[in-house]
N, C-alpha and C. Protein backbone atom coordinates (compact mmCIF):
# COMPACT_ATOMS: atom_id res chain seq x y z
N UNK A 1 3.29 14.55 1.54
CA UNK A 1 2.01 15.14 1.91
C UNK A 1 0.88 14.13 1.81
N UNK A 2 1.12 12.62 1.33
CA UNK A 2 -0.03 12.12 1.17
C UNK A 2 -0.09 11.25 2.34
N UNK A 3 0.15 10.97 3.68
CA UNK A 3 -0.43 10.49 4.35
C UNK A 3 -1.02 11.42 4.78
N UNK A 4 -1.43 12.71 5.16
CA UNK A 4 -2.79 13.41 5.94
C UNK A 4 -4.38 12.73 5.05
N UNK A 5 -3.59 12.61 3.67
CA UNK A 5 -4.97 12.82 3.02
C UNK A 5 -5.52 10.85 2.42
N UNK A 6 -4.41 9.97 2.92
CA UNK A 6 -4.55 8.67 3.31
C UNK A 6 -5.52 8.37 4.69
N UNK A 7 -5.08 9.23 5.13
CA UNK A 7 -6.10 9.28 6.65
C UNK A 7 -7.52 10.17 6.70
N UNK A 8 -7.56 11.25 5.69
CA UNK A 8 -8.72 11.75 5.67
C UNK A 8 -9.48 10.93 5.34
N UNK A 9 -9.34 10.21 3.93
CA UNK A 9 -9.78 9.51 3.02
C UNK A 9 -10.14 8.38 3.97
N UNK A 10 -9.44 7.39 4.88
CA UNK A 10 -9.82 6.41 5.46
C UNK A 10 -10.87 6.69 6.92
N UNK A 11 -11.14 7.74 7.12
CA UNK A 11 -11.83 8.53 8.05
C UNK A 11 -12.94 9.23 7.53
N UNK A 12 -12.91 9.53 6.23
CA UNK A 12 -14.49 9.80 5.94
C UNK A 12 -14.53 8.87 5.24
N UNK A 13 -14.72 7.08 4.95
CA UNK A 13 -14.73 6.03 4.75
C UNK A 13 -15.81 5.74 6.32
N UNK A 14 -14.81 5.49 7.51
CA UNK A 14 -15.43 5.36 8.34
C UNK A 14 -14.71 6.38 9.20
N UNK A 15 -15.58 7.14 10.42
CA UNK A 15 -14.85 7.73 11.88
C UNK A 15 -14.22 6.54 12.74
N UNK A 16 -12.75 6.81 13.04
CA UNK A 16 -12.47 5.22 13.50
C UNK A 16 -11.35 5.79 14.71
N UNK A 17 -10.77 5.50 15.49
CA UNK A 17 -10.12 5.64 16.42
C UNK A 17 -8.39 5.39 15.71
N UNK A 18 -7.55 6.01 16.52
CA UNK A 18 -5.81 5.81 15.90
C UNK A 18 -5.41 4.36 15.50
N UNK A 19 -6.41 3.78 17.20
CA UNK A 19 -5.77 2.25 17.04
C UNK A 19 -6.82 1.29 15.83
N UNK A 20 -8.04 1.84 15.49
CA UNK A 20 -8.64 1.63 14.35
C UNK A 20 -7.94 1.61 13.02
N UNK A 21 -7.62 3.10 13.04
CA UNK A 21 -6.93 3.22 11.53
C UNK A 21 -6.00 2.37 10.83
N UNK A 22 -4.64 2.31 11.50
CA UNK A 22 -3.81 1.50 12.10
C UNK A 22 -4.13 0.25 11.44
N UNK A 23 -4.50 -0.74 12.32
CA UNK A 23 -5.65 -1.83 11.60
C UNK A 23 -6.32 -1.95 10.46
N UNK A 24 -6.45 -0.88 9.81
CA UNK A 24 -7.10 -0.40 8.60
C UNK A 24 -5.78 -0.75 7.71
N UNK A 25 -4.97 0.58 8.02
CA UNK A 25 -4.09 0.46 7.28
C UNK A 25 -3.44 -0.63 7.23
N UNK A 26 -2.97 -1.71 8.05
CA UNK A 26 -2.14 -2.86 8.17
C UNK A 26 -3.43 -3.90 6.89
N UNK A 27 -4.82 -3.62 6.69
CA UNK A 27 -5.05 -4.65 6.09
C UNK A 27 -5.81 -4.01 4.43
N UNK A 28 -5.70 -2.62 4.49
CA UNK A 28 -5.90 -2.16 2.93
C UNK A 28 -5.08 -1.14 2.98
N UNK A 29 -5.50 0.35 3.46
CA UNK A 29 -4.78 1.36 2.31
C UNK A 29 -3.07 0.99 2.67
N UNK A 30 -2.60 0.22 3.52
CA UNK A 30 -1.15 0.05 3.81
C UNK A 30 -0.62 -0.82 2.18
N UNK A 31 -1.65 -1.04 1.84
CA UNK A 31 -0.96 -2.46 0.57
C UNK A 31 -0.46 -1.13 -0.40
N UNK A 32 -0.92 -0.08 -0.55
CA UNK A 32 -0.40 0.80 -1.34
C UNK A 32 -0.29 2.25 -0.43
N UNK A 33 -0.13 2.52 0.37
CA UNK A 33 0.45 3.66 1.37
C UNK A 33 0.60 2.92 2.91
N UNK A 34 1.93 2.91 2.72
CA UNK A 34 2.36 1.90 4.36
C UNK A 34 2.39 3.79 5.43
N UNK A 35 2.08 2.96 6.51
CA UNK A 35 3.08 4.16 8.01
C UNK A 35 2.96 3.34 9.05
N UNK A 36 3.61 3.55 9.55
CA UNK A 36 3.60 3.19 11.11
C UNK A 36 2.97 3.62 12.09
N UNK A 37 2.30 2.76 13.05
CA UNK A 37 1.78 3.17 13.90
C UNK A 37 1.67 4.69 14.60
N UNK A 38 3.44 4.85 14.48
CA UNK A 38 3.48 6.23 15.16
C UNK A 38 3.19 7.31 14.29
N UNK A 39 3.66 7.38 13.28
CA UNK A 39 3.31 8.56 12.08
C UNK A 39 1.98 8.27 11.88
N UNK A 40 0.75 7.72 11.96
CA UNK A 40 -0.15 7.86 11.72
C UNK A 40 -0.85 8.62 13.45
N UNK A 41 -0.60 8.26 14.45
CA UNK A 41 -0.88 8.95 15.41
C UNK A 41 -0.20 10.43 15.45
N UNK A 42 1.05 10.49 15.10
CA UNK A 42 1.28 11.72 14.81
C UNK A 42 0.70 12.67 13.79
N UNK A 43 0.10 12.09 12.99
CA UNK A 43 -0.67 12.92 12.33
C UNK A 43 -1.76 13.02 12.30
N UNK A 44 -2.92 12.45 13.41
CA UNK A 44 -3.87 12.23 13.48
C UNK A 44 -3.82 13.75 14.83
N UNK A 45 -2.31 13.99 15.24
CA UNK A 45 -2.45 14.96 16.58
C UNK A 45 -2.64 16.46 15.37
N UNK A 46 -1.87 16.14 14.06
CA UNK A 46 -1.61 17.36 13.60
C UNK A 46 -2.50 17.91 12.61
N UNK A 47 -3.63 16.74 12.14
CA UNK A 47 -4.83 17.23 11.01
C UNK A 47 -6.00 17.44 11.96
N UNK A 48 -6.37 17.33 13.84
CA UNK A 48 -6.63 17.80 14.53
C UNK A 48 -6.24 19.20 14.61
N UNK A 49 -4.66 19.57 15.46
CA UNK A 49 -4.68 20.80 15.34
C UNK A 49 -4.37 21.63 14.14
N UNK A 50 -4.87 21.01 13.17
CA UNK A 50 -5.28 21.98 11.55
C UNK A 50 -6.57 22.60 11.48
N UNK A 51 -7.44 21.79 12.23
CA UNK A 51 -8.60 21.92 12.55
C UNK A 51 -9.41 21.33 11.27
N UNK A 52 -8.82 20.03 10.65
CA UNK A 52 -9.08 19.42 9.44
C UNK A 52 -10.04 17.82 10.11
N UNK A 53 -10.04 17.26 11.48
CA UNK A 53 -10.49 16.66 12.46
C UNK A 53 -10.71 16.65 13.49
N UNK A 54 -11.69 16.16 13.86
CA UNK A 54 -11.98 16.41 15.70
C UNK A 54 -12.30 15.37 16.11
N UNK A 55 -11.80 15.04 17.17
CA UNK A 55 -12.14 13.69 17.97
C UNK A 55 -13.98 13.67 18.58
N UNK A 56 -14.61 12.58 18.64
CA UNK A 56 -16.04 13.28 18.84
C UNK A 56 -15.96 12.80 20.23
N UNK A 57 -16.57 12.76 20.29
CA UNK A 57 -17.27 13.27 21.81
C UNK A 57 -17.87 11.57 22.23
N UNK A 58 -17.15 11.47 23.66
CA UNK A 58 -17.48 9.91 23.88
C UNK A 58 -18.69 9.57 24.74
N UNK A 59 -19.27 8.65 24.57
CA UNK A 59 -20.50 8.47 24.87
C UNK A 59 -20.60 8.26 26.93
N UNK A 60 -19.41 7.42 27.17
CA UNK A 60 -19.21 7.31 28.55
C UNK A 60 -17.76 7.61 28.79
N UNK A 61 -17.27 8.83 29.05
CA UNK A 61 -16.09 9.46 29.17
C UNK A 61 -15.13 8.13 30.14
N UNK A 62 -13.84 7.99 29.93
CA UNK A 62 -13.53 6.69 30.86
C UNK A 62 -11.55 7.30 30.72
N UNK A 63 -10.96 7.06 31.56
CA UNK A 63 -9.75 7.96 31.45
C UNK A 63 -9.06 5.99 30.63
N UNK A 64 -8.33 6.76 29.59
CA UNK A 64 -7.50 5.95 28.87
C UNK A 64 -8.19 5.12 27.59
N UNK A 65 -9.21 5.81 27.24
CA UNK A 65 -10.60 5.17 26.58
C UNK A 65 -9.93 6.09 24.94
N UNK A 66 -10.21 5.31 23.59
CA UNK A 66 -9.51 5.93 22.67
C UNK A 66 -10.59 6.72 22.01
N UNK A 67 -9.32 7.55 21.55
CA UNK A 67 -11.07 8.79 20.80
C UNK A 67 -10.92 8.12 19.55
N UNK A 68 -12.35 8.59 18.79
CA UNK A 68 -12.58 8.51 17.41
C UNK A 68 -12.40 9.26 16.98
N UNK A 69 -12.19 9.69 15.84
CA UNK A 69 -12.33 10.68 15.19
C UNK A 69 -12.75 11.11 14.08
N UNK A 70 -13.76 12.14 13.35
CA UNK A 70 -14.31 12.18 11.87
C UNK A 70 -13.80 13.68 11.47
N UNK A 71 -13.77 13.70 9.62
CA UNK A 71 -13.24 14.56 9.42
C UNK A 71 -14.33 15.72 9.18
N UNK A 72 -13.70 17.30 9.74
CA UNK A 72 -14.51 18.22 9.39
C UNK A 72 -14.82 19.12 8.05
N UNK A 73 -15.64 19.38 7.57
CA UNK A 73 -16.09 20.21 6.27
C UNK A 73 -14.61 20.76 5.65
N UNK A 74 -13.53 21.46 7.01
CA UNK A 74 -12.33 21.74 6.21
C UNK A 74 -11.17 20.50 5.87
N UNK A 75 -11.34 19.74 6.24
CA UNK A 75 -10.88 18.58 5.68
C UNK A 75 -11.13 17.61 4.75
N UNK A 76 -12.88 17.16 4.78
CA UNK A 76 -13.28 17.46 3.47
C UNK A 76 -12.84 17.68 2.30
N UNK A 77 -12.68 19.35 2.22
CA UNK A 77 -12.07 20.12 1.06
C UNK A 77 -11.28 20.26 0.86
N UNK A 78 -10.14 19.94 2.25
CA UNK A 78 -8.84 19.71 1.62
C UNK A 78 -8.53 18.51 0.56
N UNK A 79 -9.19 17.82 1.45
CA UNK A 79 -9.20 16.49 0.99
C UNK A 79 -9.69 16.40 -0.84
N UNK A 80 -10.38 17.05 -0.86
CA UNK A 80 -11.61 17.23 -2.32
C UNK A 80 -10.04 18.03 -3.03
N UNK A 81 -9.46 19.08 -2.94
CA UNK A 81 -8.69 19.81 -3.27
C UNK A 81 -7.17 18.69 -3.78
N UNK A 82 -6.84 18.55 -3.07
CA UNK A 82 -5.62 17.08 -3.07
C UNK A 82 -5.99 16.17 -4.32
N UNK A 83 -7.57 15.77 -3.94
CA UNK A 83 -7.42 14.26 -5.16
C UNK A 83 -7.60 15.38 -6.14
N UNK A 84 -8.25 16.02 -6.67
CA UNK A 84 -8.13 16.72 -8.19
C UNK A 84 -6.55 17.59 -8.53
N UNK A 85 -6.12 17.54 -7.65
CA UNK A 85 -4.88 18.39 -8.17
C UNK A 85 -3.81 17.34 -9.29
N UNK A 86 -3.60 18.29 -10.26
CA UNK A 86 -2.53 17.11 -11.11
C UNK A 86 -1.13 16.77 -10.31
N UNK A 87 -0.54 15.33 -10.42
CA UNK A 87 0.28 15.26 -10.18
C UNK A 87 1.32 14.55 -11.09
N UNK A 88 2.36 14.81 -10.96
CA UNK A 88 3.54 13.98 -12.18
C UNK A 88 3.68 12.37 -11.04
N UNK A 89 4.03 11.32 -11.86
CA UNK A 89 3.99 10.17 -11.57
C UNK A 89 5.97 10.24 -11.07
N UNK A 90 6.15 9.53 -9.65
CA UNK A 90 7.27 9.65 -9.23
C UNK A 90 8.34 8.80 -9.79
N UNK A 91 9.47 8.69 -10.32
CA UNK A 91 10.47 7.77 -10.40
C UNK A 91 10.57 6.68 -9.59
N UNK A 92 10.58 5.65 -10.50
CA UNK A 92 10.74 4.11 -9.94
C UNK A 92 12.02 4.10 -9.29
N UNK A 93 11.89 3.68 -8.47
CA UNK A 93 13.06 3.33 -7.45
C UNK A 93 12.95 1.75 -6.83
N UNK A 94 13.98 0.78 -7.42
CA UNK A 94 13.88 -0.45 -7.03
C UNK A 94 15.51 -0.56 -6.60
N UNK A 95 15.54 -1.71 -5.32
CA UNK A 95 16.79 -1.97 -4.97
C UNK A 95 17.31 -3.17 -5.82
N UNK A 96 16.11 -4.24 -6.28
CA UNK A 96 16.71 -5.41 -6.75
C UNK A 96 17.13 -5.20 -7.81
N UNK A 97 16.68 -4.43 -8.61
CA UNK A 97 16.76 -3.66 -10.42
C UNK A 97 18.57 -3.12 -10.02
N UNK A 98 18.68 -2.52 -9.39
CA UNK A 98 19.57 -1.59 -8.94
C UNK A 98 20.75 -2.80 -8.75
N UNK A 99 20.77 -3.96 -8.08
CA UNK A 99 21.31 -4.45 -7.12
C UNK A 99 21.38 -5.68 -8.59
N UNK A 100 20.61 -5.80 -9.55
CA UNK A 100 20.72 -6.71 -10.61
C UNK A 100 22.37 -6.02 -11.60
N UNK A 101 21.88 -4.71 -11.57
CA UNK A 101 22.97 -3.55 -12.10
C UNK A 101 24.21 -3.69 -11.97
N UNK A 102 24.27 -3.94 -10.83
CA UNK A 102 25.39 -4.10 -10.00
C UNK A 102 26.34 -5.59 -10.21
N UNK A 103 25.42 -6.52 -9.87
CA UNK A 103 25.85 -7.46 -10.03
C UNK A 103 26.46 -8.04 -12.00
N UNK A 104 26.08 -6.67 -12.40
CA UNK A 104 26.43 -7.20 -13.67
C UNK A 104 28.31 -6.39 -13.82
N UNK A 105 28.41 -6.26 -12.91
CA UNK A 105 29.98 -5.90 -12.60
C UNK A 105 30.68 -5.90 -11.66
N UNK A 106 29.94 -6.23 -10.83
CA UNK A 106 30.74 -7.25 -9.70
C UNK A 106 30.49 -8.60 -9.25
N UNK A 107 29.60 -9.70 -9.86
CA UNK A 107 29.38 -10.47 -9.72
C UNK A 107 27.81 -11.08 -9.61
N UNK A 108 27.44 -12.26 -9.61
CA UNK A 108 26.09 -12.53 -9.66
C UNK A 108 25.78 -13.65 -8.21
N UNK A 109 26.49 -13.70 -7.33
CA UNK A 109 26.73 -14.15 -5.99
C UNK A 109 25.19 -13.88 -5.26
N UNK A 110 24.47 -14.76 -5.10
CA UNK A 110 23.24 -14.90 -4.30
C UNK A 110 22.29 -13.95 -4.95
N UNK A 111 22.20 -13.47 -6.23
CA UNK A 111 21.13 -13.07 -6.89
C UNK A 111 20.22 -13.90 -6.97
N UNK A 112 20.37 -15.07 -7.71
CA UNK A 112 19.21 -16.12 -8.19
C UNK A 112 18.15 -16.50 -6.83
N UNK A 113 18.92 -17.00 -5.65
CA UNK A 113 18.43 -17.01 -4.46
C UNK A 113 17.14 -15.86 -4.45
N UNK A 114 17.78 -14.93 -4.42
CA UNK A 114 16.92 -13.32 -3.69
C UNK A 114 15.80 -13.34 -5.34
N UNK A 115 16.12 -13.33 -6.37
CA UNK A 115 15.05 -13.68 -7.39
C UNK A 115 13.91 -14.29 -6.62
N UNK A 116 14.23 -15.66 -6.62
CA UNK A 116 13.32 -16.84 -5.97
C UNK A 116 12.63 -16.50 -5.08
N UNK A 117 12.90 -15.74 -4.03
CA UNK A 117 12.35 -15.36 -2.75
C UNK A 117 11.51 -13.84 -3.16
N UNK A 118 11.92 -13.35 -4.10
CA UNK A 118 11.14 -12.25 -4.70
C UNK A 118 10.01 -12.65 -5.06
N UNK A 119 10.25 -13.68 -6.38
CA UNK A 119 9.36 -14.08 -6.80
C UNK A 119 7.90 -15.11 -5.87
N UNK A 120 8.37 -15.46 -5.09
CA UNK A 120 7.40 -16.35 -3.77
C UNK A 120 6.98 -15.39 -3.13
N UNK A 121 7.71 -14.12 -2.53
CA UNK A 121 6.62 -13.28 -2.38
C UNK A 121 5.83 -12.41 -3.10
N UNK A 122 6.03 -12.08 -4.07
CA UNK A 122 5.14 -11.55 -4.96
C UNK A 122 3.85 -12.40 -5.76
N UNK A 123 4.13 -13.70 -5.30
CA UNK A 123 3.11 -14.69 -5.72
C UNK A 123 2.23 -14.70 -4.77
N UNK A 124 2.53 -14.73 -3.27
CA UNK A 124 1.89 -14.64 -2.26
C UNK A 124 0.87 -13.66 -1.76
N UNK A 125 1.79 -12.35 -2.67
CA UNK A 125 0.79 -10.87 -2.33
C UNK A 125 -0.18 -11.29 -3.45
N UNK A 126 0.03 -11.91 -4.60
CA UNK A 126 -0.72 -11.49 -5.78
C UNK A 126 -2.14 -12.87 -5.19
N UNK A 127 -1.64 -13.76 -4.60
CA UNK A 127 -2.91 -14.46 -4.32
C UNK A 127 -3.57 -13.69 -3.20
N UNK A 128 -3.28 -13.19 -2.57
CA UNK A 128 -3.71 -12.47 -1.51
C UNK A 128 -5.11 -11.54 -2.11
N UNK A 129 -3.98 -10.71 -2.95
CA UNK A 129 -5.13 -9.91 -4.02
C UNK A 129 -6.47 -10.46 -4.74
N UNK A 130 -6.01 -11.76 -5.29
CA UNK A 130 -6.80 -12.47 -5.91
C UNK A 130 -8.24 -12.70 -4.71
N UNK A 131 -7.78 -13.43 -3.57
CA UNK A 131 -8.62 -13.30 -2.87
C UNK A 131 -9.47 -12.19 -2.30
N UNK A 132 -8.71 -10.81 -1.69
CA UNK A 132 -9.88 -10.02 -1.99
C UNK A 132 -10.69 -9.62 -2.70
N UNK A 133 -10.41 -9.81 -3.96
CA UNK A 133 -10.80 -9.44 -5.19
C UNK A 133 -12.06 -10.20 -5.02
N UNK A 134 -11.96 -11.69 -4.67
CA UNK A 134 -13.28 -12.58 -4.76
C UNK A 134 -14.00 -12.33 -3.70
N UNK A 135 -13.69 -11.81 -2.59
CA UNK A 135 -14.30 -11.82 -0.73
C UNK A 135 -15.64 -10.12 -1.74
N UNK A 136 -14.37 -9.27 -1.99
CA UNK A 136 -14.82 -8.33 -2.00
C UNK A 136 -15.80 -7.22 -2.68
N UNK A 137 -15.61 -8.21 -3.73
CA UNK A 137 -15.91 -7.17 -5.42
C UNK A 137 -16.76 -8.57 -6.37
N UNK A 138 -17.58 -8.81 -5.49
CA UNK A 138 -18.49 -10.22 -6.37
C UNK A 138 -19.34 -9.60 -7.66
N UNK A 139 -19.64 -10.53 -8.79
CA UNK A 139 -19.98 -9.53 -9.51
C UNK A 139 -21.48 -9.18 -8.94
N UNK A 140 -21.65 -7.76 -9.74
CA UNK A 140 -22.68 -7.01 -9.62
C UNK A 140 -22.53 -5.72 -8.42
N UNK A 141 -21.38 -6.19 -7.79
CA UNK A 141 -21.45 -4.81 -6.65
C UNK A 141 -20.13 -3.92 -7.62
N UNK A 142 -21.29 -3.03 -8.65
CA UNK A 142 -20.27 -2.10 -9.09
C UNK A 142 -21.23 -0.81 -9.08
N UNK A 143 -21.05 0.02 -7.76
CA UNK A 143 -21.56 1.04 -7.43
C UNK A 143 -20.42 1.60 -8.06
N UNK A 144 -20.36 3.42 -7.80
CA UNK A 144 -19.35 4.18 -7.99
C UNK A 144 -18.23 3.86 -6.79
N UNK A 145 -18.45 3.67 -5.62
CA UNK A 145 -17.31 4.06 -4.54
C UNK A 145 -16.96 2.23 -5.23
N UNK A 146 -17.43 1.31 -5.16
CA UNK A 146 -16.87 -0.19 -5.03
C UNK A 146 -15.76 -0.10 -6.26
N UNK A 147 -16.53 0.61 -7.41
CA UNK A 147 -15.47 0.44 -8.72
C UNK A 147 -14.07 1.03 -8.53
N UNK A 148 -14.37 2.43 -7.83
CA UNK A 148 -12.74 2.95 -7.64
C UNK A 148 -12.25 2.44 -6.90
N UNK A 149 -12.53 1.49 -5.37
CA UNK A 149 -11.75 0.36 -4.77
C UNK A 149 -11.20 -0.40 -5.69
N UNK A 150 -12.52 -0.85 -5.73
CA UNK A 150 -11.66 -2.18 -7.15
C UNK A 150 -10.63 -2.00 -7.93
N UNK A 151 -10.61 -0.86 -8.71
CA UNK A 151 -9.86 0.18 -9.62
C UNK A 151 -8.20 0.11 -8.92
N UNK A 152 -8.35 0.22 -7.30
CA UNK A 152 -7.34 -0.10 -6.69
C UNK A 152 -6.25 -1.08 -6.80
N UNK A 153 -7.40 -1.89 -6.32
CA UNK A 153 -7.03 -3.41 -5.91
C UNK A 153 -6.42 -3.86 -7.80
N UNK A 154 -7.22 -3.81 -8.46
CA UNK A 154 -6.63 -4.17 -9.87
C UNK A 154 -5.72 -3.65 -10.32
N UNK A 155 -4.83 -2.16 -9.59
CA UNK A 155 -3.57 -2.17 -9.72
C UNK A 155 -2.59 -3.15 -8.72
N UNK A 156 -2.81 -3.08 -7.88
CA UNK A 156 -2.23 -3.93 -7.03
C UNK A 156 -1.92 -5.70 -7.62
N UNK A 157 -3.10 -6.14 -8.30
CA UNK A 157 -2.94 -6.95 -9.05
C UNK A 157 -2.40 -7.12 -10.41
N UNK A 158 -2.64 -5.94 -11.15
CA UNK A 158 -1.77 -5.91 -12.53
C UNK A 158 -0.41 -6.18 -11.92
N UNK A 159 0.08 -4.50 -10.95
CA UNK A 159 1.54 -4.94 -10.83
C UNK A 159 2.24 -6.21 -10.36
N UNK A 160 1.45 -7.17 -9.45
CA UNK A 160 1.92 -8.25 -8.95
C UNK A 160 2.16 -9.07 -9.69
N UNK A 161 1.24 -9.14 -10.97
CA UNK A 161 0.99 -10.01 -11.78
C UNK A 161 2.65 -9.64 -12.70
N UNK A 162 2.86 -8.36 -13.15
CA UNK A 162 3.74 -8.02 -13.79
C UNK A 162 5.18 -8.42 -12.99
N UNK A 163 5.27 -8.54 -11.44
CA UNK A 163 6.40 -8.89 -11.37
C UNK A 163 6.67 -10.22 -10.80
N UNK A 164 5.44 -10.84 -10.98
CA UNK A 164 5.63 -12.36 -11.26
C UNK A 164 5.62 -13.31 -12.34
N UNK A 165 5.95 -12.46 -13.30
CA UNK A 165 5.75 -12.98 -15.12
C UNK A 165 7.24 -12.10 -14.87
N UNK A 166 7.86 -10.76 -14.25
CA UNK A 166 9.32 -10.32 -14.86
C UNK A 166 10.15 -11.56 -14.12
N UNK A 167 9.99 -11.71 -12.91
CA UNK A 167 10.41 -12.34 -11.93
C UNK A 167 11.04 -13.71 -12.72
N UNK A 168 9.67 -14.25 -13.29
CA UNK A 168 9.90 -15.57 -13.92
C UNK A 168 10.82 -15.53 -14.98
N UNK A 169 11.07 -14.02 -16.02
CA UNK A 169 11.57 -14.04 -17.13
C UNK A 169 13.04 -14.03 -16.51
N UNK A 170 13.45 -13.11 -15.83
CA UNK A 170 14.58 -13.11 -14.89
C UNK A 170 15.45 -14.02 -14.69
N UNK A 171 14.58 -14.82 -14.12
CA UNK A 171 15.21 -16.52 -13.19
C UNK A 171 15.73 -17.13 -14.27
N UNK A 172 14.85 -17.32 -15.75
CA UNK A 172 15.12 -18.19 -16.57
C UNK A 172 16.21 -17.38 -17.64
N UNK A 173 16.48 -15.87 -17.84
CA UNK A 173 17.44 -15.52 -18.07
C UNK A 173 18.83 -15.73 -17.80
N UNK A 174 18.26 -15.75 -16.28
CA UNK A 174 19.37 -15.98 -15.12
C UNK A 174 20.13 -17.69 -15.33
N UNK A 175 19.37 -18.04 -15.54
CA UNK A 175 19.79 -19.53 -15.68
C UNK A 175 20.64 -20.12 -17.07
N UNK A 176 20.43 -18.60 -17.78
CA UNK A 176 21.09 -19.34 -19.01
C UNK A 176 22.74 -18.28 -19.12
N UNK A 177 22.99 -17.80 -18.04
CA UNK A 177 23.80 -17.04 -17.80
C UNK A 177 25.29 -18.02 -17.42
N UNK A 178 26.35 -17.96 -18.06
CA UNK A 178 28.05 -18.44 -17.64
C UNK A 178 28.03 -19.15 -16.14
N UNK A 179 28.21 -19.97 -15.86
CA UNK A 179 28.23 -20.21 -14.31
C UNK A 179 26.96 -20.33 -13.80
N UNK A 180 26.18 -19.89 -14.14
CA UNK A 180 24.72 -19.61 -13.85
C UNK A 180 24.47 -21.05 -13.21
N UNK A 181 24.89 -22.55 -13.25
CA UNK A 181 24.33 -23.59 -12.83
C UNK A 181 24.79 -23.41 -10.89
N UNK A 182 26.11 -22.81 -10.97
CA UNK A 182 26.97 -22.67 -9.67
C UNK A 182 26.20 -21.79 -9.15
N UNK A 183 25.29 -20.72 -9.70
CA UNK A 183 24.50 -19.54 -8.73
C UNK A 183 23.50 -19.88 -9.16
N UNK A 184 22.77 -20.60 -9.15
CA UNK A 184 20.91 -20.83 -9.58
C UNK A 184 20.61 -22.03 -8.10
N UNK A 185 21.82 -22.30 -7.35
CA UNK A 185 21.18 -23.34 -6.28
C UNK A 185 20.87 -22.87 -4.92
């Protein structure tokens, strides 16, 4: 249920068009709620006919021209309704954790590799972060809406940070492991 209210939320932010959002999402709320192009147009047809959005009204009507769209008072409140509701925090679900599991009884064959490449990308997202962090959140812009962004983004960065310090503990575990010189190359 939480992409309708990923899209409310990024729509009373700004009124933005499908192929807007999209774009949105590919460069923030996607870092912590991904969809695809199509599920976000598909649901942009269905919090319309909820009557939770309406496309507005275009200034020079043009056939193939994209609508915008902003959210209405009942979306709003859905929306208002959603973030206060309690929710239980979901079960971690990791493949590499899983796939570390595994390998501790059938073998450790191209783990260290996939570590390494874990770990380079999770260094990559976490500088990434770092940099918005500096583009975005300079000090002194700590209104209310900037802090709960931020609030965001500083999870995004704790966790990166956390699985590029496990990442590291890992590798060097990994390395002191039987054979470990034959699977660490």
């Amino acid at each position: 249920m939480s992409l309708p209210h990923a899209i409310l939320t990024a729509l009373l932010e700004k009124p933005s068009s499908g192929l807007e959002l999209t774009r949105r999402f590919d460069k923030s709320i996607g870092y912590f709620w991904s969809a695809t192009h199509q599920q976000i147009y598909r649901e942009l047809g269905k919090l319309e006919a909820d009557g939770l959005i309406r496309a507005l009204a275009s200034e020079q009507p043009a056939r193939g021209q994209k609508k915008r769209y902003e959210v209405l008072p009942a979306g709003r409140a859905e929306l208002a309704r959603w973030s206060a509701a309690a929710q239980d925090p979901k079960p971690h679900r990791d493949t590499l954790l899983l796939r570390l599991r595994a390998a501790a009884v059938v073998g450790t064959e191209g783990i260290a590799a996939d570590l390494r490449r874990h770990l380079d990308l999770h260094t990559r997202q976490l500088a990434e972060y770092r940099e918005i962090e500096k583009r975005d959140f300079p000090p002194g812009k700590d209104g209310p809406e900037d802090r709960l962004r931020h609030l965001v983004l500083r999870a995004g960065i704790d966790l990166e940070t956390f699985w590029t310090q496990w990442l590291t503990h890992a590798l060097a575990e990994f390395a002191e492991l039987p054979g470990a010189e034959s699977q660490s190359r």
